[in-house]
C-alpha atoms as a PDB file:
ATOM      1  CA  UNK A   1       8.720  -7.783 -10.140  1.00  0.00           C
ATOM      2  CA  UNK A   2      11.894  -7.671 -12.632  1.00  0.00           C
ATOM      3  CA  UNK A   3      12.959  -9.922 -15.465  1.00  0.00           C
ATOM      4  CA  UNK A   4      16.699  -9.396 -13.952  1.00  0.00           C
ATOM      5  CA  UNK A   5      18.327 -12.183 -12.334  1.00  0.00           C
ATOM      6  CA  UNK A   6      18.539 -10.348  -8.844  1.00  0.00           C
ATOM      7  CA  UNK A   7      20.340 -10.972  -5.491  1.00  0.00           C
ATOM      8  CA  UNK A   8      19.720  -9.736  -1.938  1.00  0.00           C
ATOM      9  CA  UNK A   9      22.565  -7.583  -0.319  1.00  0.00           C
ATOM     10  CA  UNK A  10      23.140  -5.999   2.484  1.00  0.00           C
ATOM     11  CA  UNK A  11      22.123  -2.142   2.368  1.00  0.00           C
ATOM     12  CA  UNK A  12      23.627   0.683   4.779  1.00  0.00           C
ATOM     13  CA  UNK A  13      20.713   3.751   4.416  1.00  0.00           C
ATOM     14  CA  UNK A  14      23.442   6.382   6.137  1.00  0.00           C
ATOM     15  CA  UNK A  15      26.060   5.901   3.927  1.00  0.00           C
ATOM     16  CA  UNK A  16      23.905   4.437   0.863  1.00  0.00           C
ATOM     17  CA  UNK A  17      26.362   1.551   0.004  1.00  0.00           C
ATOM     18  CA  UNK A  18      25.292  -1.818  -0.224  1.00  0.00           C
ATOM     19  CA  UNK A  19      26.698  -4.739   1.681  1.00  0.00           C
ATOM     20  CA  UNK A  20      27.425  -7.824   1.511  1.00  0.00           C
ATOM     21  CA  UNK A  21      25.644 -10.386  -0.475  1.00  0.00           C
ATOM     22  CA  UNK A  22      22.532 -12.523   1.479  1.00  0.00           C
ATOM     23  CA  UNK A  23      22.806 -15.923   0.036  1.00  0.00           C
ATOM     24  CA  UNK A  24      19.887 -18.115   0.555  1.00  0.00           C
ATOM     25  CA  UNK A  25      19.659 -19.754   3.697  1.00  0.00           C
ATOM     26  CA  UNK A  26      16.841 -21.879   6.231  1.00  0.00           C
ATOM     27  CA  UNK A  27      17.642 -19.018   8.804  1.00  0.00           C
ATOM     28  CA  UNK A  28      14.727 -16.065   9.270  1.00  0.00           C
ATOM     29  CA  UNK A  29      15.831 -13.360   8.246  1.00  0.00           C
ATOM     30  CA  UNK A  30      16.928 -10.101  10.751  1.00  0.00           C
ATOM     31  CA  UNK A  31      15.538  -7.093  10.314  1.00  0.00           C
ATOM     32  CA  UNK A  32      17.544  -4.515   8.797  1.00  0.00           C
ATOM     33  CA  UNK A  33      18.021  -2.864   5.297  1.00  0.00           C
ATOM     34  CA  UNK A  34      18.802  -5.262   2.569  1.00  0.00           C
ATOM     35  CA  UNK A  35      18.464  -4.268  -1.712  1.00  0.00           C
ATOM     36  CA  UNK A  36      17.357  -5.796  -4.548  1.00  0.00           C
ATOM     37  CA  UNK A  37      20.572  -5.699  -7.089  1.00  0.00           C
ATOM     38  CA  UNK A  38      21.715  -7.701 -10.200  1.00  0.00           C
ATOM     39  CA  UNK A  39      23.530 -10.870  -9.562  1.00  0.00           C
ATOM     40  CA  UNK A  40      26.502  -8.218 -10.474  1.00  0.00           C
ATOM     41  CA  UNK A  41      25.393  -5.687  -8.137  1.00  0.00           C
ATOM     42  CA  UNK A  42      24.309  -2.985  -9.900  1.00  0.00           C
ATOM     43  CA  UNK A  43      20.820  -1.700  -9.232  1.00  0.00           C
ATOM     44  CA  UNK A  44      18.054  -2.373 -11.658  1.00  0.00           C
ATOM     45  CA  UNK A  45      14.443  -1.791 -12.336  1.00  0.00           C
ATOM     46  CA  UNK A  46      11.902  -3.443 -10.116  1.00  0.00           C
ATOM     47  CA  UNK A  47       8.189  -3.132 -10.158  1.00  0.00           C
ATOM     48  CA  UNK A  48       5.673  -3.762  -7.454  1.00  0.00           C
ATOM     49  CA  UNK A  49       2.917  -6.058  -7.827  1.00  0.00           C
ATOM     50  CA  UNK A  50      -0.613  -4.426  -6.674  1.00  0.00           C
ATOM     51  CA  UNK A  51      -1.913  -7.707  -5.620  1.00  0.00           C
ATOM     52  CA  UNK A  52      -3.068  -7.480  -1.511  1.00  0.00           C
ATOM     53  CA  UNK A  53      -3.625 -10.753   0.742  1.00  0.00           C
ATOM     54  CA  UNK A  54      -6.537 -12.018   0.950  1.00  0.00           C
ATOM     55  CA  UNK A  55      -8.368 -10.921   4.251  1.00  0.00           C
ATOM     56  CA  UNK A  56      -8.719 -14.389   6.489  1.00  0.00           C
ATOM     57  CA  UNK A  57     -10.475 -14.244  10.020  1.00  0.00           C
ATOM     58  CA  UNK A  58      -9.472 -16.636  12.961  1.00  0.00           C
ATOM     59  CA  UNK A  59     -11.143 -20.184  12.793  1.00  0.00           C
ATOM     60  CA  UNK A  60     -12.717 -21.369  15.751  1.00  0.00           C
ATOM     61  CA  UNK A  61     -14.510 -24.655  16.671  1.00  0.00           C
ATOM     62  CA  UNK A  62     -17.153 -23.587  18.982  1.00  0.00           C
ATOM     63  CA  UNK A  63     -20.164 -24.431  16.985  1.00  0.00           C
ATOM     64  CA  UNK A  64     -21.726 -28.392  17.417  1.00  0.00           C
ATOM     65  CA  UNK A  65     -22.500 -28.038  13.613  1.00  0.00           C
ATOM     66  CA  UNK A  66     -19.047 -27.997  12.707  1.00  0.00           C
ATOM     67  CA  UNK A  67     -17.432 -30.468  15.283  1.00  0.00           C
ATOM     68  CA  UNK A  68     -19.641 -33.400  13.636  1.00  0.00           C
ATOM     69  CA  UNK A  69     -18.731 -31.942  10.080  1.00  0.00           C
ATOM     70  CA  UNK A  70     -15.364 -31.803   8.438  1.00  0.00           C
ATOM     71  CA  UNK A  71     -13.327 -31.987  11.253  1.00  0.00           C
ATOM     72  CA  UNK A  72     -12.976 -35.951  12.211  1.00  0.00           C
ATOM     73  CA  UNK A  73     -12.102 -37.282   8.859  1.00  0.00           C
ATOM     74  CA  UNK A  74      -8.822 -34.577   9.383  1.00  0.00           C
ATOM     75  CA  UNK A  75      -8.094 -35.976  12.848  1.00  0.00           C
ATOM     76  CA  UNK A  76      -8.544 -39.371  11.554  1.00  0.00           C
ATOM     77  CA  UNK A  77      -6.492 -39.307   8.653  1.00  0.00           C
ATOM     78  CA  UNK A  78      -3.633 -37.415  10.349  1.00  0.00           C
ATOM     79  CA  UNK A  79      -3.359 -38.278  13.645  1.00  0.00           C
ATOM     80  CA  UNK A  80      -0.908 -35.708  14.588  1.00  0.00           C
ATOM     81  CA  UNK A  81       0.218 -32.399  13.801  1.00  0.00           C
ATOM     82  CA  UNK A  82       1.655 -32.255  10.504  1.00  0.00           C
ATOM     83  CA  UNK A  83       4.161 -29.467  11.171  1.00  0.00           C
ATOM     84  CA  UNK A  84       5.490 -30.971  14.696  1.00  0.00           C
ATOM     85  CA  UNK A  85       4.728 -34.608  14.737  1.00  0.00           C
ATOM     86  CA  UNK A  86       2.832 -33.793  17.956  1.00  0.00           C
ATOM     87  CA  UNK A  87       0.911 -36.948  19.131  1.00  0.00           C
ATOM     88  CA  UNK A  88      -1.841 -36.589  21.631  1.00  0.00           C
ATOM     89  CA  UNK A  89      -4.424 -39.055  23.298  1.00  0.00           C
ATOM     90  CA  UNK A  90      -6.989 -36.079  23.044  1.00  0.00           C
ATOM     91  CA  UNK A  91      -7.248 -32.997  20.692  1.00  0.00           C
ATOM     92  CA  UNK A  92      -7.460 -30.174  22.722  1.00  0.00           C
ATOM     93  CA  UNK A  93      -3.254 -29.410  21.700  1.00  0.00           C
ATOM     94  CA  UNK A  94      -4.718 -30.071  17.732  1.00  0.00           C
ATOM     95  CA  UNK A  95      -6.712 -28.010  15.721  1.00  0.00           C
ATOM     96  CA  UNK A  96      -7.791 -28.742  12.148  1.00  0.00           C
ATOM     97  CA  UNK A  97      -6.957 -25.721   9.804  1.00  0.00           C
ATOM     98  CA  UNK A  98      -7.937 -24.653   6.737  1.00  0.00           C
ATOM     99  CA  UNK A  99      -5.698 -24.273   3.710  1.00  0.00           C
ATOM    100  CA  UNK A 100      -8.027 -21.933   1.730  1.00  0.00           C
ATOM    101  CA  UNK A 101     -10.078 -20.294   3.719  1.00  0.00           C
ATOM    102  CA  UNK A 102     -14.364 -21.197   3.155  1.00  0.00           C
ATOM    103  CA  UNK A 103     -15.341 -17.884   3.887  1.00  0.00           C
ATOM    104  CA  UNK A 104     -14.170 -17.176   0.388  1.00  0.00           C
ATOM    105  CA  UNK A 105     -15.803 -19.895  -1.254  1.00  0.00           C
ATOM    106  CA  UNK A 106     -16.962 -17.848  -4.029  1.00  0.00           C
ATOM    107  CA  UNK A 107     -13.130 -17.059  -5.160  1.00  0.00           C
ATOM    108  CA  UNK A 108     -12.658 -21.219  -4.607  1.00  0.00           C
ATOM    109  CA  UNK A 109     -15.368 -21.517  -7.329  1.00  0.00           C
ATOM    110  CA  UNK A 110     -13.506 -19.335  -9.793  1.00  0.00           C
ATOM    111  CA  UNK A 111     -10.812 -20.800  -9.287  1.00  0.00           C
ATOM    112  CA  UNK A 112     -11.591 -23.947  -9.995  1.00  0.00           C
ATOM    113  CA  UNK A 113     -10.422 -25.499  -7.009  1.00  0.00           C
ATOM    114  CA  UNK A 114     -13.805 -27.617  -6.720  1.00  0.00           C
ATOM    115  CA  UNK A 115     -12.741 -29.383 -10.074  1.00  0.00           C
ATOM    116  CA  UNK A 116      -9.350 -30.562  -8.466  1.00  0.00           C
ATOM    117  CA  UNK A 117     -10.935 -32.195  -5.813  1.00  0.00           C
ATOM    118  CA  UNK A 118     -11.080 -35.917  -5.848  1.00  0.00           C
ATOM    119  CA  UNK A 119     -12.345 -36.727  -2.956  1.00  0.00           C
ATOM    120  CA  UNK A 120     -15.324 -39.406  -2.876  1.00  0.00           C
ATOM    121  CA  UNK A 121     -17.327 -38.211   0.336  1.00  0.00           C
ATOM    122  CA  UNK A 122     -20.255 -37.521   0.448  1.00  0.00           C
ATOM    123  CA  UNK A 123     -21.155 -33.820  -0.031  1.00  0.00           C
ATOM    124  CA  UNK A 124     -22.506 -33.354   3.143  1.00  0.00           C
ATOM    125  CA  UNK A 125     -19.023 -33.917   5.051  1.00  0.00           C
ATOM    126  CA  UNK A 126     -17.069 -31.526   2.220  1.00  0.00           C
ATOM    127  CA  UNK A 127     -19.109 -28.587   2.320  1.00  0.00           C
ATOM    128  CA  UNK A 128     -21.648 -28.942  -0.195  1.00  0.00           C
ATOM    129  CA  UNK A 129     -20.523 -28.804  -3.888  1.00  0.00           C
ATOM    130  CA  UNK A 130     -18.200 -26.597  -3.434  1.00  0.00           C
ATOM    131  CA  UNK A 131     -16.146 -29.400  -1.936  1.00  0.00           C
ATOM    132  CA  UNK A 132     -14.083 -26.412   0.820  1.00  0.00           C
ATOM    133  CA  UNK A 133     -14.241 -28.703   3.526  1.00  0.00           C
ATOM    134  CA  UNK A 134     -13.148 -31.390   1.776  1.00  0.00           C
ATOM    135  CA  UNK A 135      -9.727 -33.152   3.572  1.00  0.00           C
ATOM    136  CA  UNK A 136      -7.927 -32.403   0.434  1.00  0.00           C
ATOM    137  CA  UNK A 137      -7.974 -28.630   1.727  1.00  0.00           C
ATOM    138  CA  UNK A 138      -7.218 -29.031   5.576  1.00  0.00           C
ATOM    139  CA  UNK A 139      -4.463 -29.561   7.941  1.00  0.00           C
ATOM    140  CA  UNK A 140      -4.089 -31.054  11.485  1.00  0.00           C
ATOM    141  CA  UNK A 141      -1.637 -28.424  13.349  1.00  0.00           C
ATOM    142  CA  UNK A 142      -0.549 -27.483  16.791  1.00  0.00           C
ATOM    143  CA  UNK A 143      -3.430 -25.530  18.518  1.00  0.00           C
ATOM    144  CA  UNK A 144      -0.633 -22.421  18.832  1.00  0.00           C
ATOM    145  CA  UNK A 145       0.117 -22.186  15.402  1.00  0.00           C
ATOM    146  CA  UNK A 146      -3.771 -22.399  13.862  1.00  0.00           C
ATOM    147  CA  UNK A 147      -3.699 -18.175  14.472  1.00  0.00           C
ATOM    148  CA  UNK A 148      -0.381 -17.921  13.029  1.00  0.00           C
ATOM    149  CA  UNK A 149      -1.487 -20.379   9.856  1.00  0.00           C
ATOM    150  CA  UNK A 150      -4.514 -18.071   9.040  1.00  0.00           C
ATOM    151  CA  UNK A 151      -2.478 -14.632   9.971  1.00  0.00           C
ATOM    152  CA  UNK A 152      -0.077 -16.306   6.695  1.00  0.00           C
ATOM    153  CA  UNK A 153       2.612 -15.962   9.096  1.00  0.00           C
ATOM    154  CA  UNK A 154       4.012 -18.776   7.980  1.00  0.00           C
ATOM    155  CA  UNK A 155       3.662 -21.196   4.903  1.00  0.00           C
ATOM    156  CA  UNK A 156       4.242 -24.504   3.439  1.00  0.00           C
ATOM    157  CA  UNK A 157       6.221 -24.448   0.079  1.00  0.00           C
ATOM    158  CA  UNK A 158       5.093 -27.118  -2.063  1.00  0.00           C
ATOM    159  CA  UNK A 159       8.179 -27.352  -4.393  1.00  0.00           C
ATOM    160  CA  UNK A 160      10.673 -27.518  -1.805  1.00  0.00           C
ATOM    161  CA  UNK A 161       9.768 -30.796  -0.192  1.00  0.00           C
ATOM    162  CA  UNK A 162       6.938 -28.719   1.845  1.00  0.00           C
ATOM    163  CA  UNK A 163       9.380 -26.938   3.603  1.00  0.00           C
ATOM    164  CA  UNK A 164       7.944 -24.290   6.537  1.00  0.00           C
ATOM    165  CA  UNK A 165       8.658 -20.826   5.552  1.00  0.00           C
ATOM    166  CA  UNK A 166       8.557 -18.380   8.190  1.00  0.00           C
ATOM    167  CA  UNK A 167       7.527 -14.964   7.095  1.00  0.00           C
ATOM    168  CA  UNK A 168       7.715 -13.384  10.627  1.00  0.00           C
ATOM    169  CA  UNK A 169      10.143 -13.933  13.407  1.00  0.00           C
ATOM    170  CA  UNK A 170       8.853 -16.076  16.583  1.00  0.00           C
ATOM    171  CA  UNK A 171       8.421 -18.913  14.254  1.00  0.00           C
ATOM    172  CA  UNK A 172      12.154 -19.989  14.783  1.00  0.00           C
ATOM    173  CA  UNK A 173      10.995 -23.336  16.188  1.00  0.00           C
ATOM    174  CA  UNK A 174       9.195 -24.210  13.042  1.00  0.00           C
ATOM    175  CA  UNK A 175      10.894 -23.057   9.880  1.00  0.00           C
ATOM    176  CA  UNK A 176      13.320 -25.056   8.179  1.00  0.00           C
ATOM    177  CA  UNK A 177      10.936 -28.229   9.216  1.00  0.00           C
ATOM    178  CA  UNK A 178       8.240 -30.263   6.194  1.00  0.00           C
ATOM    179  CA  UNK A 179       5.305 -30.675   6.426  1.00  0.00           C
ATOM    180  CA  UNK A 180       4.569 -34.176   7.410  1.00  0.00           C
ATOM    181  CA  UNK A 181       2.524 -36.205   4.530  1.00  0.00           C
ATOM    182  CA  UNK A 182       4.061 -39.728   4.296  1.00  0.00           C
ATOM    183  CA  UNK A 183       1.299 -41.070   5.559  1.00  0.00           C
ATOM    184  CA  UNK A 184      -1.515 -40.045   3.243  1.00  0.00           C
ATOM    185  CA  UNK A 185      -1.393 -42.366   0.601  1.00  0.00           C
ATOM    186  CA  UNK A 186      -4.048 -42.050  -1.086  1.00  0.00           C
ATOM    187  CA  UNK A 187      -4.205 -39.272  -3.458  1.00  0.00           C
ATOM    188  CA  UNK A 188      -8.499 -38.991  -2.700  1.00  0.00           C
ATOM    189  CA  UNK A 189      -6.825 -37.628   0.772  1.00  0.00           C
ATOM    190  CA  UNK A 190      -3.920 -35.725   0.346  1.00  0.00           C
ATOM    191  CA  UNK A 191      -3.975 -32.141   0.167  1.00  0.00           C
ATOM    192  CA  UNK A 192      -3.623 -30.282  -2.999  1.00  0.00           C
ATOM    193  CA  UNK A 193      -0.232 -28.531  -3.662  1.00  0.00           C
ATOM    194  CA  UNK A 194      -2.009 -26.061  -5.675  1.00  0.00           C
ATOM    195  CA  UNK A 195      -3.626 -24.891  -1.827  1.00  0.00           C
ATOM    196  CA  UNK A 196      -0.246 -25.072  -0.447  1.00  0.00           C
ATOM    197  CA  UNK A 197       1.091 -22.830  -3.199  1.00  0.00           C
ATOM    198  CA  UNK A 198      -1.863 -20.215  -3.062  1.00  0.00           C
ATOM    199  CA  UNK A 199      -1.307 -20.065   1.193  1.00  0.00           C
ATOM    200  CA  UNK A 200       2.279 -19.607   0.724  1.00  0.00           C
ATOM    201  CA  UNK A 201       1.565 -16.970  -1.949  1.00  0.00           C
ATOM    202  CA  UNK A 202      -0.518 -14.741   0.163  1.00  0.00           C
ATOM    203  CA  UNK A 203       2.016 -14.906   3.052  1.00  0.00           C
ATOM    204  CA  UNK A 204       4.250 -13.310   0.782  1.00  0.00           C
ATOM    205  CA  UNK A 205       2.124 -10.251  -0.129  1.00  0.00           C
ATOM    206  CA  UNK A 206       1.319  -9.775   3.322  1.00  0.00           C
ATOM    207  CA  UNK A 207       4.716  -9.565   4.517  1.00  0.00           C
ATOM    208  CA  UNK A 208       7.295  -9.200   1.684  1.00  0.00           C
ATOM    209  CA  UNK A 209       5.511  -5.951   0.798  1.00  0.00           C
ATOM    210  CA  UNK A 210       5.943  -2.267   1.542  1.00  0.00           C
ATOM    211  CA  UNK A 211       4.071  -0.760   4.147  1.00  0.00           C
ATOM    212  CA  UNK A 212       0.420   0.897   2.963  1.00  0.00           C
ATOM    213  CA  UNK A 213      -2.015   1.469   5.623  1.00  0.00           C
ATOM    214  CA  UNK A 214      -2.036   0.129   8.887  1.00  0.00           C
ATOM    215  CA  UNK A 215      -2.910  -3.455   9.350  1.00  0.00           C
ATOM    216  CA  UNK A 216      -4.537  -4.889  12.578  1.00  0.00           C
ATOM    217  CA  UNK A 217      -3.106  -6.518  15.085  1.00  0.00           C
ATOM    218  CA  UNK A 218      -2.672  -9.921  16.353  1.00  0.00           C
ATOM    219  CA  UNK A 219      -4.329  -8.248  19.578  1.00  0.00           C
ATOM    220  CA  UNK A 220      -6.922  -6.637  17.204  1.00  0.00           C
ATOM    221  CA  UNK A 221      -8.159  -9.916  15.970  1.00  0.00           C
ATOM    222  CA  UNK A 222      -8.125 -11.427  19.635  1.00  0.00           C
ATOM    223  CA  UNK A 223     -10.087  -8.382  21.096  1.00  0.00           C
ATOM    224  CA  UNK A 224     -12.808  -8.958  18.358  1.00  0.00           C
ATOM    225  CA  UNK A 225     -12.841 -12.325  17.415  1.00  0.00           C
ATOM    226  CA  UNK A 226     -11.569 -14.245  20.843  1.00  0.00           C
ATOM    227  CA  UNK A 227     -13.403 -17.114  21.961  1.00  0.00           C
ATOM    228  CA  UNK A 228     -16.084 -16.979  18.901  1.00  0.00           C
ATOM    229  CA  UNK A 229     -16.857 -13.192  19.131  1.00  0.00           C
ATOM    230  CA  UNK A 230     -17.829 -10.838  16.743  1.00  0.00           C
ATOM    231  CA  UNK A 231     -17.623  -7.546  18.552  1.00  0.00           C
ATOM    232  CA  UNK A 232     -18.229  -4.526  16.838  1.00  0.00           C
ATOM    233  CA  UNK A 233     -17.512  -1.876  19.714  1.00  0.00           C
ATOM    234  CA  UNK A 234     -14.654   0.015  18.208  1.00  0.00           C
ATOM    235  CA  UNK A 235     -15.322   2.065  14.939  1.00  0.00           C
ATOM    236  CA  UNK A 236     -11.317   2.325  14.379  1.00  0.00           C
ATOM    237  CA  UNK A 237     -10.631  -0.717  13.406  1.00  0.00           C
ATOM    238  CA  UNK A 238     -14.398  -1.761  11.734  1.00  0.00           C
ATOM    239  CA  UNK A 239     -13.735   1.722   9.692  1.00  0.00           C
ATOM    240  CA  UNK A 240     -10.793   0.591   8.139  1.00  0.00           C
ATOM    241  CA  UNK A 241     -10.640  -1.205   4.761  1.00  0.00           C
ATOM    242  CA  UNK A 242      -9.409  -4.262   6.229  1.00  0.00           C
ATOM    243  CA  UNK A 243     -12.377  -3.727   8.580  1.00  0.00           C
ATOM    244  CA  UNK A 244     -14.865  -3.767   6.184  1.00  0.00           C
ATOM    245  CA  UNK A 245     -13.184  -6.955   4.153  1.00  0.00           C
ATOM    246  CA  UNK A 246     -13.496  -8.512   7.325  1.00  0.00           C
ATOM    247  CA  UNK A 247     -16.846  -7.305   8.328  1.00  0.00           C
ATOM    248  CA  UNK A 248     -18.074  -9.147   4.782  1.00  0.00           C
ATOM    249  CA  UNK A 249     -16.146 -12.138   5.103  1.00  0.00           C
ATOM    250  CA  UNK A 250     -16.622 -12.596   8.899  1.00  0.00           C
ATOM    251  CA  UNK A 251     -20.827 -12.256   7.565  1.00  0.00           C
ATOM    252  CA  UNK A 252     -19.931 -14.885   4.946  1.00  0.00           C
ATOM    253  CA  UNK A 253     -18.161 -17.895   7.233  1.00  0.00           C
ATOM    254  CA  UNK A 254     -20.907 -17.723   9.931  1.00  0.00           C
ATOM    255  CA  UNK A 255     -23.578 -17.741   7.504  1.00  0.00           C
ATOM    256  CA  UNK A 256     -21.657 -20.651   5.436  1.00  0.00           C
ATOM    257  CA  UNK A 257     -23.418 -23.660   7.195  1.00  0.00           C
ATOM    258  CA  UNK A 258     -26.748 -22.117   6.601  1.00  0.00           C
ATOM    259  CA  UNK A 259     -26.238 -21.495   2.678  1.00  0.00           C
ATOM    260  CA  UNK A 260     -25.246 -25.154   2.491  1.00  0.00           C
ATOM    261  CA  UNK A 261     -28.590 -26.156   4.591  1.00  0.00           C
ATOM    262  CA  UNK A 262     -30.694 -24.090   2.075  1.00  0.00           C
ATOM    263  CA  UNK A 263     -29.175 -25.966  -0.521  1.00  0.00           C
ATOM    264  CA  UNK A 264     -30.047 -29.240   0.631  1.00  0.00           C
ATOM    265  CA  UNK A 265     -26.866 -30.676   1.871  1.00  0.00           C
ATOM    266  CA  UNK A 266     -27.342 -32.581   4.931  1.00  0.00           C
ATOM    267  CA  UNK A 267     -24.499 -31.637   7.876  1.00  0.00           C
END
């Protein structure tokens, strides 16, 4: 962080020069070495921000519980994928995503997320009073970008005309393109920018940040989580501090439904 107006430039590690100047542009950007300099180009003070991404697991839709839950008002209100425009007669190229994840429902709370929800359904079909699984917080996307929505490789920038920021490469088809909300109308439906903006935030600390330890993989996630596992077989990666952030939060999502049973809320 710096209080400097900065600019991005080119940086050659060999000779320690810097480059040319990077001005903004749609296109991903290459990897390479690239400095943070004054808009005059000389070098100034910038501090990192402590602040890690919050640990998300996959989502998958392999429970009954959940297919009669929160899922059909999302498909019924889009239609579509939001990021594409993809149209099927079925849903099996559509998946209905999350903006904040409910596994962290507690951190929702604090927020005050729950408050900023105006959606009048029932309880029961938004997740109890927490309101998580409310429409106002979920997405209809392409079935191949769901993983790549909760890995924060990409985001949705809410004061840019919901422009698709790619963090990662292999999103070239993607970025550049907005999110898709003409159709939502009504405000009681529309997702909250403040869930855009909180999305988009964490892609950024995940991937605009120096390397600390070793994060898992997208194979990783696949090898434990794939097809609605939860296998616990291999002490590297469960040993790890992401491991045991995703140990508690993996506990926490399948246990979600329950908690809201106890309380009452009819599913």
């Amino acid at each position: 962080m710096t209080m400097t107006d900065w600019r991005i430039f080119q940086y050659d590690s060999e000779q320690d020069q810097q480059g040319a100047e990077c001005p903004p542009s749609p296109e991903i950007v290459q990897p390479g070495h690239y400095i943070v300099l004054s808009i005059t180009g000389e070098r100034i003070r910038v501090g990192i921000k402590a602040t890690l991404p919050r640990p998300r697991i996959p989502t998958h839709s392999n429970t009954p519980a959940c297919e009669s839950h929160y899922r059909p008002r999302a498909r019924t209100r889009d239609g579509k994928c939001l990021i594409t425009g993809l149209q099927t007669q079925t849903y099996s190229r559509l998946k209905v995503a999350h903006i904040f994840p409910r596994a962290h429902d507690k951190e929702w709370t604090r927020k005050g997320y729950a408050s900023k929800i105006i959606d009048t359904a029932d309880e029961g079909v938004m997740g109890g009073p927490t309101k998580i699984d409310s429409v106002q917080n979920l997405i209809t996307i392409r079935s191949d970008l769901h993983d790549a929505w909760d890995n924060y490789d990409f985001g949705v920038d809410p004061n840019n005309n919901y422009r698709i920021i790619a963090f990662i490469n292999g999103n070239e088809d993607i970025n550049g393109l907005h999110l898709q909300l003409d159709h939502i109308q009504d405000q009681a439906l529309r997702p909250l920018d403040e869930l855009f903006l909180d999305h988009f935030m964490q892609g950024l600390y995940k991937h605009m940040k120096g390397a600390g330890e070793t994060e898992w993989t997208y194979e990783d996630y696949d090898s434990v989580f794939g097809d609605g596992s939860f296998d616990m077989s291999n002490p590297k990666l469960w040993n790890t501090r992401q491991g045991k952030q995703l140990f508690e939060i993996t506990l926490a999502d399948r246990l979600f439904d329950n908690g809201i049973s106890q309380h009452g809320v009819s599913m």
